[in-house]
C-alpha atoms as a PDB file:
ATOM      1  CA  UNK A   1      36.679-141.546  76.061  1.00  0.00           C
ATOM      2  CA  UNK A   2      40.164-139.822  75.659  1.00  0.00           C
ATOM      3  CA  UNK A   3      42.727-140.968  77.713  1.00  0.00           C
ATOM      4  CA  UNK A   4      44.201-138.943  80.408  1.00  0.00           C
ATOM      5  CA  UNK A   5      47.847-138.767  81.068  1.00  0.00           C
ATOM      6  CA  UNK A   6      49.389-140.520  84.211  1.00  0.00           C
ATOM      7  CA  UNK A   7      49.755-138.698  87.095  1.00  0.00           C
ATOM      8  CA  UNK A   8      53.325-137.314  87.978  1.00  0.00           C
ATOM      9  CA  UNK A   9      53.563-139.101  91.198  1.00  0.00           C
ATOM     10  CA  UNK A  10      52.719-142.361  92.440  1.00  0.00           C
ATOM     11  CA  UNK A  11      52.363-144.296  96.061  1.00  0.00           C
ATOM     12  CA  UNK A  12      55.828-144.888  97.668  1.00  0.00           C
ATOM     13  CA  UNK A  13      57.398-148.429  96.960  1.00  0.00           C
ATOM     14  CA  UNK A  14      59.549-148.763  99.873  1.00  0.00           C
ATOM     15  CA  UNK A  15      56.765-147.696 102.544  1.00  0.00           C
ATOM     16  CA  UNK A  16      53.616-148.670 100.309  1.00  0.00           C
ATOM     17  CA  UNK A  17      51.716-145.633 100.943  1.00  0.00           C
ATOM     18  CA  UNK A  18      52.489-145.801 104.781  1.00  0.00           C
ATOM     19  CA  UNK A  19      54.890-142.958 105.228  1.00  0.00           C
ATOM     20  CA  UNK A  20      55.081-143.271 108.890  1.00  0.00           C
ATOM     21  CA  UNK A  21      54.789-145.704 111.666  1.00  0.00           C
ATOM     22  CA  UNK A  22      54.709-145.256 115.179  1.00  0.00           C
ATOM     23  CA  UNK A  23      56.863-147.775 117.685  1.00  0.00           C
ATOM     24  CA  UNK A  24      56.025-148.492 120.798  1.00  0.00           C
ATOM     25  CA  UNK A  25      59.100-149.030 122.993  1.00  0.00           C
ATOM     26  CA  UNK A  26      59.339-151.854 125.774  1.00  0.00           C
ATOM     27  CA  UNK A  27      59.973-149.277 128.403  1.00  0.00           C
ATOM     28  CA  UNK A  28      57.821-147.671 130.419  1.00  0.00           C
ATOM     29  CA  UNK A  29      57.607-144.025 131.816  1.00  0.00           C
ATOM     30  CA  UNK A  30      57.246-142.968 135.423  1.00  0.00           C
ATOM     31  CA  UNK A  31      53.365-142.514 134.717  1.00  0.00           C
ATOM     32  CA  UNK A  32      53.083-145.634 133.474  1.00  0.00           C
ATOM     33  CA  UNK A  33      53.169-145.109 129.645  1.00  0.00           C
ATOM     34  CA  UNK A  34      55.008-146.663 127.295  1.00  0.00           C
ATOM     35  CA  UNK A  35      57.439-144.821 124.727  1.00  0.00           C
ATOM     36  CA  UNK A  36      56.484-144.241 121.590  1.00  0.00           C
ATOM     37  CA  UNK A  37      58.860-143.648 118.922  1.00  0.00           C
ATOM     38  CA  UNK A  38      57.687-142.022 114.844  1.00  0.00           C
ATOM     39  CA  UNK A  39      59.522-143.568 112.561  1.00  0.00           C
ATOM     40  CA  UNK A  40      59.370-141.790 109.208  1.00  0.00           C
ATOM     41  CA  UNK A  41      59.962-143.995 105.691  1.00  0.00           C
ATOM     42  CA  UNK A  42      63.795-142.547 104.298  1.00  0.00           C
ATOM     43  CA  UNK A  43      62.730-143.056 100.413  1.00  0.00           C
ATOM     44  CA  UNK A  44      59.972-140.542 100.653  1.00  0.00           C
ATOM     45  CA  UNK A  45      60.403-138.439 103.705  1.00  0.00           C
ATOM     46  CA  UNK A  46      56.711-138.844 105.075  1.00  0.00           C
ATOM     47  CA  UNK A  47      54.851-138.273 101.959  1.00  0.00           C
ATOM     48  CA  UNK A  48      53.530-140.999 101.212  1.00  0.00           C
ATOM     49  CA  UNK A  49      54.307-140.436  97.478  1.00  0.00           C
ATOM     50  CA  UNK A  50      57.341-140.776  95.287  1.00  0.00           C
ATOM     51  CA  UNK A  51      57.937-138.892  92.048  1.00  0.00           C
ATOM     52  CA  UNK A  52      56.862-141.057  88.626  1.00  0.00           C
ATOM     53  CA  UNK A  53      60.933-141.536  87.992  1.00  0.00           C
ATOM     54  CA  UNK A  54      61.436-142.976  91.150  1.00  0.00           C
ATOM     55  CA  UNK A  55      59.129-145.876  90.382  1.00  0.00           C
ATOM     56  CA  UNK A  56      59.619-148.598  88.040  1.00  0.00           C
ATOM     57  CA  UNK A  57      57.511-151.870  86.994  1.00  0.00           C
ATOM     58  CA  UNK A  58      59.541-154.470  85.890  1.00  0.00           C
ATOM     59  CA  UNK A  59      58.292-157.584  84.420  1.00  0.00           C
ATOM     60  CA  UNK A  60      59.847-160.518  84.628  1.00  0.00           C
ATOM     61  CA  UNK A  61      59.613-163.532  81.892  1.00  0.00           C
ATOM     62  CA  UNK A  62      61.133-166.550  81.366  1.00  0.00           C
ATOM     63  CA  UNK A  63      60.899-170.052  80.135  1.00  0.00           C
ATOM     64  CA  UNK A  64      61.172-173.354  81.341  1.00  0.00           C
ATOM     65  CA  UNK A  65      61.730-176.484  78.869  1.00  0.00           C
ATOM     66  CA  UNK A  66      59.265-179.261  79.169  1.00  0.00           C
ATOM     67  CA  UNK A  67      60.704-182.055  80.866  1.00  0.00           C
ATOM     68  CA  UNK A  68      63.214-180.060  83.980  1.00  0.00           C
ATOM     69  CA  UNK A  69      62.632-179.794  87.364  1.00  0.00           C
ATOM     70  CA  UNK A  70      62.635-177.103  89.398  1.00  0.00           C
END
């Protein structure tokens, strides 16, 4: 099975896929109802998605000598 090239985008790091979020406020309007506010993630405007670029894996490795304490 050949293997197929990454995609060009990927899911949004700062907003994990969750582009936007609604807020309910503490007030209430004359009907009753309570505010709600959208609140849309800055790093990917609402998409959802950011471009293959934008996110990077890092890996982290390091070593510890036998005998220290943390």
């Amino acid at each position: 099975m050949p293997d197929r090239p990454a995609p060009n985008v990927r899911i949004c790091p700062t907003c994990d896929g969750f582009p936007v979020v609604a807020v309910t406020t503490g007030t209430r309007n004359p009907d009753g109802t309570r505010t709600t506010l959208p609140v849309v993630c800055p790093a990917c405007h609402g998409t959802g998605t950011a471009p293959r670029w934008l996110v990077t894996t890092t890996r982290v490795t390091s070593t510890v000598q036998a005998g220290a304490s943390c």
